[in-house]
C-alpha atoms as a PDB file:
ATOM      1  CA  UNK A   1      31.246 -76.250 -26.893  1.00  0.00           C
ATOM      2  CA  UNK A   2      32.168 -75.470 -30.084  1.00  0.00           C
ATOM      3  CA  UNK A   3      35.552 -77.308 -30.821  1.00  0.00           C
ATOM      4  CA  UNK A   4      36.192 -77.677 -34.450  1.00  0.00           C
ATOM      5  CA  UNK A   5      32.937 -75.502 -35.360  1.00  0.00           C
ATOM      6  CA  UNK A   6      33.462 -73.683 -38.574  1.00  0.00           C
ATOM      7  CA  UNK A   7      33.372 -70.024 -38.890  1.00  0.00           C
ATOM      8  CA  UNK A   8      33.471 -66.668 -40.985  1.00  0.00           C
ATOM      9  CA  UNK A   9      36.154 -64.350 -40.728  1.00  0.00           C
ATOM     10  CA  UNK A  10      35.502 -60.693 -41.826  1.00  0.00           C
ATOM     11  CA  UNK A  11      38.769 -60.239 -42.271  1.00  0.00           C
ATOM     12  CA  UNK A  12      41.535 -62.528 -42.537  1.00  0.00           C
ATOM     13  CA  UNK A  13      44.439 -63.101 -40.474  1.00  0.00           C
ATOM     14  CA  UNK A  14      47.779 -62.088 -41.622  1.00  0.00           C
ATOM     15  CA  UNK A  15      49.720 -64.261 -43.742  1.00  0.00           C
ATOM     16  CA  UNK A  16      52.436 -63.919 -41.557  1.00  0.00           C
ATOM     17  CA  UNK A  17      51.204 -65.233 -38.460  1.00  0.00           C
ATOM     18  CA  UNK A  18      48.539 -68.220 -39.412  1.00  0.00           C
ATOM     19  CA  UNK A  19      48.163 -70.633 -37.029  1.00  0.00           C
ATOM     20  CA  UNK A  20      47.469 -74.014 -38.438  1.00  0.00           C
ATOM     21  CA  UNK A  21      45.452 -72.172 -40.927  1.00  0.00           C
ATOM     22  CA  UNK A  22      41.620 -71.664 -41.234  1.00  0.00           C
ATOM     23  CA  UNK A  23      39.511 -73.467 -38.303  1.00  0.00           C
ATOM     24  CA  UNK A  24      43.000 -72.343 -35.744  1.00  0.00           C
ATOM     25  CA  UNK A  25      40.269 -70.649 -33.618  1.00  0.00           C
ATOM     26  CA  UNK A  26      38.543 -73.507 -32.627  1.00  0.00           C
ATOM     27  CA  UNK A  27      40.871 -76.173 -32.709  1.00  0.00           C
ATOM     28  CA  UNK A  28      41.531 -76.547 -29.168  1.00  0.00           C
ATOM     29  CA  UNK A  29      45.271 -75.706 -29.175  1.00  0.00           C
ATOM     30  CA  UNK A  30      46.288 -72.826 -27.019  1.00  0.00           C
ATOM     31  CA  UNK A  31      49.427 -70.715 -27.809  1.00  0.00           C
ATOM     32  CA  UNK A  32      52.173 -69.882 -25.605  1.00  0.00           C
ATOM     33  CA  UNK A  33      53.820 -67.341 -24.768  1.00  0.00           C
ATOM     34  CA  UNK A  34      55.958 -67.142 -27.905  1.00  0.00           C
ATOM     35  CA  UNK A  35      53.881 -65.908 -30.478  1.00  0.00           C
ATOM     36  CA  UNK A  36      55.279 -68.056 -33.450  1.00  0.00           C
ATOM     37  CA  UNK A  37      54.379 -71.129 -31.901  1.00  0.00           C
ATOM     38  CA  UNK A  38      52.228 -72.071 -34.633  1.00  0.00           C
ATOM     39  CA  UNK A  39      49.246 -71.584 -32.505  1.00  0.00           C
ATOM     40  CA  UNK A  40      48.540 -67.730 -33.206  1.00  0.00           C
ATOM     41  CA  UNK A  41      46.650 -66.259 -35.657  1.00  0.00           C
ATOM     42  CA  UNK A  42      47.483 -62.240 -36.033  1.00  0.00           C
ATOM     43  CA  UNK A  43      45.652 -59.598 -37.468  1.00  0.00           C
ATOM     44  CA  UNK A  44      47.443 -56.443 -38.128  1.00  0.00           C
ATOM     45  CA  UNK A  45      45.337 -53.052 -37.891  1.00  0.00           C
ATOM     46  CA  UNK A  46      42.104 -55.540 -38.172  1.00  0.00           C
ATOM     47  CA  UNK A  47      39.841 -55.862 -35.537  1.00  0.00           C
ATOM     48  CA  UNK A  48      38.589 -59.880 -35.292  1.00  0.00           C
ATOM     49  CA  UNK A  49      35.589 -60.773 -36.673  1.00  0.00           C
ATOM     50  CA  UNK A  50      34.199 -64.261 -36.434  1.00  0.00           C
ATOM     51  CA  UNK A  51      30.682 -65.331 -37.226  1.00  0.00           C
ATOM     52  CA  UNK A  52      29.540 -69.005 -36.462  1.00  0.00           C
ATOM     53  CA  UNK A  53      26.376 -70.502 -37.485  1.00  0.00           C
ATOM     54  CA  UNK A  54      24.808 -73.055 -35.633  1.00  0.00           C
ATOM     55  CA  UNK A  55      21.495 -72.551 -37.084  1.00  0.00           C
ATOM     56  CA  UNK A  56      20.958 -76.152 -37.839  1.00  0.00           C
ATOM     57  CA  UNK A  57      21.380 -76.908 -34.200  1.00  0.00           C
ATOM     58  CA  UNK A  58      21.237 -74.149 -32.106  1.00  0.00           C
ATOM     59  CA  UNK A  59      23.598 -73.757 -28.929  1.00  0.00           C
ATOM     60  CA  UNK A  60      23.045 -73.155 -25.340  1.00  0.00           C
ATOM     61  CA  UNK A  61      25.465 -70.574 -24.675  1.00  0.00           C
ATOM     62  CA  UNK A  62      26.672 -68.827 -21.173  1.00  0.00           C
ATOM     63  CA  UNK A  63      30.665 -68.286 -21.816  1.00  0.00           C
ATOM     64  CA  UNK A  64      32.116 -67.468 -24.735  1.00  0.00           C
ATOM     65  CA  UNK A  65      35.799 -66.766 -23.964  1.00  0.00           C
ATOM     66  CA  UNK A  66      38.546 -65.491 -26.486  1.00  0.00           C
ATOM     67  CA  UNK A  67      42.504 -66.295 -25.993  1.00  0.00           C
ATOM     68  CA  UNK A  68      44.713 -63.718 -25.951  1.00  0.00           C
ATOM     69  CA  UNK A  69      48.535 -62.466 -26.591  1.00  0.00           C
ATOM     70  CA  UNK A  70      49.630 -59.028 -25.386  1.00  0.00           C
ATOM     71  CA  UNK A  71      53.322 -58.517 -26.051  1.00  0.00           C
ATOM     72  CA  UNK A  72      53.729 -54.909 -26.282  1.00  0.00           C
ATOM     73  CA  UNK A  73      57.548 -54.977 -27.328  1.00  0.00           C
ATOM     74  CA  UNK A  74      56.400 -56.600 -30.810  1.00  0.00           C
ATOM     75  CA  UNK A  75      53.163 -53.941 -30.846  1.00  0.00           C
ATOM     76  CA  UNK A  76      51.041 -57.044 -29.816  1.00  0.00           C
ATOM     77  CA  UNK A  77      48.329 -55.515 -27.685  1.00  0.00           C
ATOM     78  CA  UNK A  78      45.347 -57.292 -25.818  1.00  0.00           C
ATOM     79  CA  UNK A  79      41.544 -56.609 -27.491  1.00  0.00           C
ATOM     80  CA  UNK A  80      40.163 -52.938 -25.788  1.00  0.00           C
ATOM     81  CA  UNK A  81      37.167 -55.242 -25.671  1.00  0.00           C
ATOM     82  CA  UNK A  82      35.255 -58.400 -26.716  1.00  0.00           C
ATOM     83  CA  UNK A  83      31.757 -57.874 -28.377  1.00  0.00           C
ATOM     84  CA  UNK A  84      29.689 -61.021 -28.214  1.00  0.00           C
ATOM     85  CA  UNK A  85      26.748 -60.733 -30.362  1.00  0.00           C
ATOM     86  CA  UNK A  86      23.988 -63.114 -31.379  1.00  0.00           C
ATOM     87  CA  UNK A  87      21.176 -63.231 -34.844  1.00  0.00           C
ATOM     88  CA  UNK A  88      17.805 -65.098 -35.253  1.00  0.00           C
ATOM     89  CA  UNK A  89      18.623 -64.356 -38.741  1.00  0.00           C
ATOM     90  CA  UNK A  90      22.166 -64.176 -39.562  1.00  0.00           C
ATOM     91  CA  UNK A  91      21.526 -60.242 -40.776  1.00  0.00           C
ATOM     92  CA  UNK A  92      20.890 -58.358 -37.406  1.00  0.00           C
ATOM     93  CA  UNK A  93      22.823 -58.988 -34.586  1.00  0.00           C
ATOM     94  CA  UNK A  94      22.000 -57.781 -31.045  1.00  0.00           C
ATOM     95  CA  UNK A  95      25.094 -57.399 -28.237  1.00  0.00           C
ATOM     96  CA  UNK A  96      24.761 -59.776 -26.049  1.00  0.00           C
ATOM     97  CA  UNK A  97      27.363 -58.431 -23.436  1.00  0.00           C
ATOM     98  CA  UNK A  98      31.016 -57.411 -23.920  1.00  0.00           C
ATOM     99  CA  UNK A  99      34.323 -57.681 -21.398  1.00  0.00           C
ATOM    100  CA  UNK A 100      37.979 -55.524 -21.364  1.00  0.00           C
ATOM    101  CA  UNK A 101      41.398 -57.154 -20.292  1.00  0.00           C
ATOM    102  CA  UNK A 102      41.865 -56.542 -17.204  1.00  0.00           C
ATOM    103  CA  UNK A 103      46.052 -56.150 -18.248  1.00  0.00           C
ATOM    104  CA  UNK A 104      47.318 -52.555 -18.678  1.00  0.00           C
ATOM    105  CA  UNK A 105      48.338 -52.169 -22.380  1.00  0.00           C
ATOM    106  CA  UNK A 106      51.531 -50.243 -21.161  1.00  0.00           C
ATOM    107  CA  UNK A 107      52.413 -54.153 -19.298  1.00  0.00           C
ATOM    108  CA  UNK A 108      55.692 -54.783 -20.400  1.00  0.00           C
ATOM    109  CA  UNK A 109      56.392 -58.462 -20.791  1.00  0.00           C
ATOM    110  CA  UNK A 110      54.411 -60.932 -22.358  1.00  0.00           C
ATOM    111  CA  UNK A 111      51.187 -61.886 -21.030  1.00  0.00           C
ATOM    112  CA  UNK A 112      48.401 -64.510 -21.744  1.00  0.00           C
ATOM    113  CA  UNK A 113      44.628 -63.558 -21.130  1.00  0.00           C
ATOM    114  CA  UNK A 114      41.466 -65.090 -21.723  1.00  0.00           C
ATOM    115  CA  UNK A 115      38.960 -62.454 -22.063  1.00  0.00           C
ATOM    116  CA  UNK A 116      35.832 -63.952 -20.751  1.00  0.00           C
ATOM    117  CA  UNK A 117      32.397 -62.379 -21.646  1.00  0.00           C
ATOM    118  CA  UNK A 118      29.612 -64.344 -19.268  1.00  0.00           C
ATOM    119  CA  UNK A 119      26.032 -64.138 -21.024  1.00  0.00           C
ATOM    120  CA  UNK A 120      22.675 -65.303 -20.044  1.00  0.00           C
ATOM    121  CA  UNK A 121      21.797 -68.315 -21.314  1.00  0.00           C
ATOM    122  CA  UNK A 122      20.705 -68.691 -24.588  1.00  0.00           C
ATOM    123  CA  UNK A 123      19.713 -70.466 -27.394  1.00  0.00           C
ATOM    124  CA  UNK A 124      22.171 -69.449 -30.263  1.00  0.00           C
ATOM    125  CA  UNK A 125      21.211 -69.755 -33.489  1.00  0.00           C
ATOM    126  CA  UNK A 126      24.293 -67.016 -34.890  1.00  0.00           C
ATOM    127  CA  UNK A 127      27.162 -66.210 -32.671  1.00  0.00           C
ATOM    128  CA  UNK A 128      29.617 -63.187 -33.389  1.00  0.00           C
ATOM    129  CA  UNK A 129      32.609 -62.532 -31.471  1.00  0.00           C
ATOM    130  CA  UNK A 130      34.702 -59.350 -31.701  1.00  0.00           C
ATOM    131  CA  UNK A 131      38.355 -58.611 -30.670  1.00  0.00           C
ATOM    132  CA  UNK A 132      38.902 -55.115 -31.149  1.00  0.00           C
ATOM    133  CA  UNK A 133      42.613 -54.420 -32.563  1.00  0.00           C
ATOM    134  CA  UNK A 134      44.002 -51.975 -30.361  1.00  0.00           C
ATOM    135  CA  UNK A 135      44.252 -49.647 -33.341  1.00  0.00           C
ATOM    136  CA  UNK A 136      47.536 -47.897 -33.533  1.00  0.00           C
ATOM    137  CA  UNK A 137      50.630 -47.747 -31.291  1.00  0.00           C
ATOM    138  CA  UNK A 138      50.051 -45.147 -28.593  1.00  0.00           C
ATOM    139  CA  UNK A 139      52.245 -41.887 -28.160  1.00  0.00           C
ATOM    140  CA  UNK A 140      54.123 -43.599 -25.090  1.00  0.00           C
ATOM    141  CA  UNK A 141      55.211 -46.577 -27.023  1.00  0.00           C
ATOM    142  CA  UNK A 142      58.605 -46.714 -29.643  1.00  0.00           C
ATOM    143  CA  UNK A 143      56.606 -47.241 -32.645  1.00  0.00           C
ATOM    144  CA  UNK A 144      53.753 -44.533 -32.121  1.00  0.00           C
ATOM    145  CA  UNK A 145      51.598 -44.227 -35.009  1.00  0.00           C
ATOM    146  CA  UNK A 146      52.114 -47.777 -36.562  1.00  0.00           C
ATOM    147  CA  UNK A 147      49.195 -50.248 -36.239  1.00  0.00           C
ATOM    148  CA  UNK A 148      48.963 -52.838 -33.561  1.00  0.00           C
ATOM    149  CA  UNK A 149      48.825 -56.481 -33.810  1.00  0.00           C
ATOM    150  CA  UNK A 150      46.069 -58.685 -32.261  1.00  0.00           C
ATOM    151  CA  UNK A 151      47.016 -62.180 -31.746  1.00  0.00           C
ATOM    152  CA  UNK A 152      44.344 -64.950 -31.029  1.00  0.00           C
ATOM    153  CA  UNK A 153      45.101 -68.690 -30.697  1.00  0.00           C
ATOM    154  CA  UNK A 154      41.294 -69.306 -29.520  1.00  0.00           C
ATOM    155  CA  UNK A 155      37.940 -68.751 -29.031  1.00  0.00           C
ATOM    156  CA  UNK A 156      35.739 -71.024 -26.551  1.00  0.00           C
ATOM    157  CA  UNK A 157      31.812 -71.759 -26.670  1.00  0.00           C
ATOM    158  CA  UNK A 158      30.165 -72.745 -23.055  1.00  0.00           C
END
């Protein structure tokens, strides 16, 4: 597993919505259903981008699952999908399988998903995971054209 692993974020999280700060992904805590519980990290327009290394002592991985928010009345939207990727090098990274929500983004209400992307076992040596932002508010919803908010309070190595 990789509780309390360190990582690389391509880009940050927003400094409104920061968890407990840098290493939140792996910390074990899951968030609720109220996004400022202290547990969710948010990234507004950005897609997530985190890169572990494990190079040193490379992982047997099957499952890596990510935690999700979608809360569409605050423009918080699920991932459109989860890209899990893996390097021999830490340069050039082959997909290694992907998985969508299976939630509706129109789902009024707020909703918890873990977005589980199932892998055949591997040795690790780099390990990228990939939230997709949902991009920009669609057409249907009150603030159409404004970028969407991704909210993770977790991601989980198996």
């Amino acid at each position: 597993n990789a509780i309390n692993s360190p990582y690389q974020l391509a880009a940050k999280y927003n400094k409104s919505y920061t968890g407990n700060g840098d290493g939140t992904l792996t910390d074990g805590f899951r968030g609720s259903t109220d996004f400022r519980d202290g547990n969710w990290q948010g990234f507004f327009g950005d897609t997530l981008v985190a890169d572990f290394n494990f190079s040193k002592n490379p992982k047997e991985i099957k499952l890596v699952k990510v935690g999700c928010l979608q809360y569409n009345n605050s423009w918080i939207f699920l991932p459109p999908k989860v890209i899990v990727e893996y390097s021999e090098d830490g340069q050039k990274y082959e997909e290694l399988g992907c998985a969508r929500p299976s939630i509706s983004p129109k789902q009024r209400g707020r909703h918890l998903q873990t977005i589980s992307v199932a892998i055949m076992q591997k040795k690790i040596k780099y390990l990228r995971v990939k939230a997709q932002n949902f991009g920009i508010c669609p057409h249907w919803h009150e603030a159409a054209g404004s970028k969407a908010w991704l909210f993770v309070d977790e991601i989980l190595v198996e």
